[in-house]
N, C-alpha and C. Protein backbone atom coordinates (compact mmCIF):
# COMPACT_ATOMS: atom_id res chain seq x y z
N UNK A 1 206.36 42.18 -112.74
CA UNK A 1 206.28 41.07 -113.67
C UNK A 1 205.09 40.17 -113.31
N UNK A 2 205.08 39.64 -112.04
CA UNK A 2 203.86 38.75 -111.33
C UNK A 2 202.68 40.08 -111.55
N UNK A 3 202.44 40.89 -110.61
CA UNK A 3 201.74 41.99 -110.75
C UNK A 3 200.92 42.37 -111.29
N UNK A 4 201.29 43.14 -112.49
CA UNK A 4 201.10 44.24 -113.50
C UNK A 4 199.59 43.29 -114.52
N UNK A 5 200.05 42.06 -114.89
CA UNK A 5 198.42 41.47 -115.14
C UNK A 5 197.32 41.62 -114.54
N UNK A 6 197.24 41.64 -113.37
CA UNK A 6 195.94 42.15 -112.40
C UNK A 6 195.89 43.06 -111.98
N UNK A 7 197.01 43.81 -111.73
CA UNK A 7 196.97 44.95 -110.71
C UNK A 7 197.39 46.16 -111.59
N UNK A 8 197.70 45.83 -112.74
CA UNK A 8 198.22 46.94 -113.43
C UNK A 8 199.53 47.73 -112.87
N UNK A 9 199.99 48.34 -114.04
CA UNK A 9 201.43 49.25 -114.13
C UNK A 9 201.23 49.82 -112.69
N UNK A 10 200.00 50.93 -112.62
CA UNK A 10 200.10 51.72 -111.62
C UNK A 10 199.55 51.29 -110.03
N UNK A 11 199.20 50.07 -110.10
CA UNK A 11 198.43 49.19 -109.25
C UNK A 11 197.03 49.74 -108.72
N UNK A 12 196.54 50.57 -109.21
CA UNK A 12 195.07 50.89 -109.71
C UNK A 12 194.12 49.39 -109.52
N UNK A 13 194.02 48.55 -110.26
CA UNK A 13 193.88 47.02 -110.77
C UNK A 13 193.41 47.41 -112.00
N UNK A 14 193.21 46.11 -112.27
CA UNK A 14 192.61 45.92 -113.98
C UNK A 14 191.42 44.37 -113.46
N UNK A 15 191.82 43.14 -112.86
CA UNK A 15 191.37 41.94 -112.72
C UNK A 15 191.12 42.04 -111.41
N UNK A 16 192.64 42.58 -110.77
CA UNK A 16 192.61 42.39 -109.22
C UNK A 16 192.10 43.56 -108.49
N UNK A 17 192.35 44.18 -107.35
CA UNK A 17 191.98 45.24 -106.79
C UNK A 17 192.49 46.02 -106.85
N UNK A 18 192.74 47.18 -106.26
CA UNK A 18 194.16 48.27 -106.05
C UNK A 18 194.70 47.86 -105.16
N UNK A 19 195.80 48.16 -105.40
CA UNK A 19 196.91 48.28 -104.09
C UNK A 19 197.41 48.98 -104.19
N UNK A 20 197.50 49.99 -104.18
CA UNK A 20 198.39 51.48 -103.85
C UNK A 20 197.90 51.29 -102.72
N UNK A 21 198.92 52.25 -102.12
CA UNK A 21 198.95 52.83 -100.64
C UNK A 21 197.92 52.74 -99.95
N UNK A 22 197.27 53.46 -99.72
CA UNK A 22 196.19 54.23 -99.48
C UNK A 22 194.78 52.76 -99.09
N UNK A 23 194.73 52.12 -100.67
CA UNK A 23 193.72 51.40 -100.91
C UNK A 23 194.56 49.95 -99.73
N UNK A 24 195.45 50.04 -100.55
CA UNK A 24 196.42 48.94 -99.49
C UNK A 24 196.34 48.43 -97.71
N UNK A 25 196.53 49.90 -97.38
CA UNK A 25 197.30 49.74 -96.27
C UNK A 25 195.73 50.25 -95.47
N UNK A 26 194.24 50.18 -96.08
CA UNK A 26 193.21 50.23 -95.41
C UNK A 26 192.55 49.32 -95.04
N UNK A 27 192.93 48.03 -96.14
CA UNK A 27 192.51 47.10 -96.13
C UNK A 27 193.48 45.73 -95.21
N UNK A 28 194.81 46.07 -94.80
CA UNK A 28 195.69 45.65 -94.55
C UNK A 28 196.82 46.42 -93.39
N UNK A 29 196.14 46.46 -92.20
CA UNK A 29 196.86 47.42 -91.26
C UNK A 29 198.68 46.61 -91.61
N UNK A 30 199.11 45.66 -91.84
CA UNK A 30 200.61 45.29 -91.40
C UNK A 30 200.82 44.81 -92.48
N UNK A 31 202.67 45.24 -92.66
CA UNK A 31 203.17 44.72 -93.71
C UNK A 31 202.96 43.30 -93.93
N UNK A 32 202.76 42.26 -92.31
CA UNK A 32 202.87 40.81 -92.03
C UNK A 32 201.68 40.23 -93.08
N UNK A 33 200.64 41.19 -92.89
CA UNK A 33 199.23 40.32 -93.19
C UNK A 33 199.00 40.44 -94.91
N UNK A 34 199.91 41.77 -95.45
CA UNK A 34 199.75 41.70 -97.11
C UNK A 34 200.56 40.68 -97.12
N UNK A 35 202.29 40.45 -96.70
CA UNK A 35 203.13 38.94 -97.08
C UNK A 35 202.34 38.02 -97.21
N UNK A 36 201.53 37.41 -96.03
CA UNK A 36 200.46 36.19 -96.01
C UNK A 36 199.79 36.15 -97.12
N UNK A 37 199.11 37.08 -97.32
CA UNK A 37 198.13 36.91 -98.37
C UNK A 37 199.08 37.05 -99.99
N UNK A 38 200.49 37.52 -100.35
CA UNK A 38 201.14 37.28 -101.55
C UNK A 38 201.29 35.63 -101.14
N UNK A 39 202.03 35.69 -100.33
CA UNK A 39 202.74 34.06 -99.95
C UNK A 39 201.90 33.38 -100.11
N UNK A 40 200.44 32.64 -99.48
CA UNK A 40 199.41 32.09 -99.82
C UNK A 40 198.44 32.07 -100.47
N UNK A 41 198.18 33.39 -100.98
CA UNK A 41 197.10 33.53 -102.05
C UNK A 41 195.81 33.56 -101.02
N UNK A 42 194.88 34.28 -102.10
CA UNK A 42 193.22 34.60 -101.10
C UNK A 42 192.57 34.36 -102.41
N UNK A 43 191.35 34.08 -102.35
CA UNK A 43 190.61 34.22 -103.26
C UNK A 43 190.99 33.90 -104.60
N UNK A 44 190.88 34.87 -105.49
CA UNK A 44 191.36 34.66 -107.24
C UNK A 44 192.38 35.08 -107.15
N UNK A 45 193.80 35.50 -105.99
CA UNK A 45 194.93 36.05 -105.58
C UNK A 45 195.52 34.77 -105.76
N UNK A 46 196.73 34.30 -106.96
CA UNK A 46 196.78 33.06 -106.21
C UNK A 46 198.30 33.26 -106.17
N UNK A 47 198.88 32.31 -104.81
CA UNK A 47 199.67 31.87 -103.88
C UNK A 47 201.29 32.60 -104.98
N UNK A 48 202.44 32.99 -103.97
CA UNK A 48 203.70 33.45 -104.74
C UNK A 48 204.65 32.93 -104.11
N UNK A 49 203.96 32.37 -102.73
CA UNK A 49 205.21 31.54 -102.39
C UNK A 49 206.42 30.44 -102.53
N UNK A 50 205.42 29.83 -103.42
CA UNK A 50 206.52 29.01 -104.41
C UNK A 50 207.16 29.79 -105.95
N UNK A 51 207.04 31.03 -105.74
CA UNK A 51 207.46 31.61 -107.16
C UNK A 51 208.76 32.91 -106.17
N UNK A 52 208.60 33.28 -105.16
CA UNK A 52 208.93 34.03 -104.99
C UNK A 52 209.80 33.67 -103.61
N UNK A 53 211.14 34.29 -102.75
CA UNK A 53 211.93 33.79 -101.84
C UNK A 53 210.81 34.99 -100.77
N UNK A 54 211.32 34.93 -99.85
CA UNK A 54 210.69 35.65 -98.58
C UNK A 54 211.46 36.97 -98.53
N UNK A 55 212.29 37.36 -99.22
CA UNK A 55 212.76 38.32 -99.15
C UNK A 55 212.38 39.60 -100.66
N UNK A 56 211.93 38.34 -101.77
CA UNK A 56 211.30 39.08 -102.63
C UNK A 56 210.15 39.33 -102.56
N UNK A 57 208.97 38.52 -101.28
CA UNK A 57 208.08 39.17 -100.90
C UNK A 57 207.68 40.42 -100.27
N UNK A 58 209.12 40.36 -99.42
CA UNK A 58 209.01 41.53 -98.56
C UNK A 58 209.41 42.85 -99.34
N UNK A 59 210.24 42.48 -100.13
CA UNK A 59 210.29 43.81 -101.21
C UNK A 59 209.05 43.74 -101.83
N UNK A 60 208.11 43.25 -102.42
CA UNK A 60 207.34 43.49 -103.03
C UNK A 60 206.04 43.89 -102.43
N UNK A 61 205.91 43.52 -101.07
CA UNK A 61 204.78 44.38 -99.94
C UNK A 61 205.41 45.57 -99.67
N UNK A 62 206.78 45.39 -99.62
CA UNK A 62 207.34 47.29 -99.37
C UNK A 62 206.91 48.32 -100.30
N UNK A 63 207.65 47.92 -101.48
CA UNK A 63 206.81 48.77 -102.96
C UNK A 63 205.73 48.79 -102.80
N UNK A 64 204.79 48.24 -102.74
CA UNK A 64 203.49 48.67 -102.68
C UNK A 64 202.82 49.32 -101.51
N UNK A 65 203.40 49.31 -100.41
CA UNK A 65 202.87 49.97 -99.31
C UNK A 65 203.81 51.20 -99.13
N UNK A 66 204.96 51.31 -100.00
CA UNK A 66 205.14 52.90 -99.87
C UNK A 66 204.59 53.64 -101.21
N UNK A 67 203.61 53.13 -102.01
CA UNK A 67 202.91 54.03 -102.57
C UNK A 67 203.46 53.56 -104.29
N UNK A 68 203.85 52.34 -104.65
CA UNK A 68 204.36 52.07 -105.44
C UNK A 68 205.41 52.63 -106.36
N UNK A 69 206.61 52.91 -105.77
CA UNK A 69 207.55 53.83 -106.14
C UNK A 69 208.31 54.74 -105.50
C-alpha cells in the first residue's frame, strides 16, 4: 500500500529504486539498516515511522529481503 507508488507491484521501482532481493540486500548487508532507512526515511525515501508500528516494519523489510513473496 505505502510501497507499490515508488517501488512498484514487483519492487523493480518506478520513482524509487528496486528492492528486490538481490538489488536490496547489496545495497543493505542487514535487515537493521533497511528498518532505519523505512523508519527514518533517506533522501526522496520519506520517513514510515510515524505511519507504521515496528513490527510492521519488520514485516515489511522481511518481504522484501526474502525476494518479495
Amino acid at each position: 500500500m505505502h510501497c507499490v507508488g515508488c517501488h512498484g507491484a514487483d519492487g523493480a521501482g518506478v520513482v524509487g529504486p528496486d528492492i528486490r532481493s538481490g538489488a536490496l540486500q547489496g545495497k543493505y548487508s542487514s535487515a537493521e539498516a533497511v528498518e532505519a532507512v523505512v523508519r527514518e526515511g533517506l533522501g526522496e525515501m520519506p520517513e514510515f515511522g510515524s505511519k507504521l508500528t515496528a513490527p510492521e516494519i519488520a514485516a515489511v523489510v522481511a518481504y522484501a529481503r526474502a525476494g518479495l513473496g
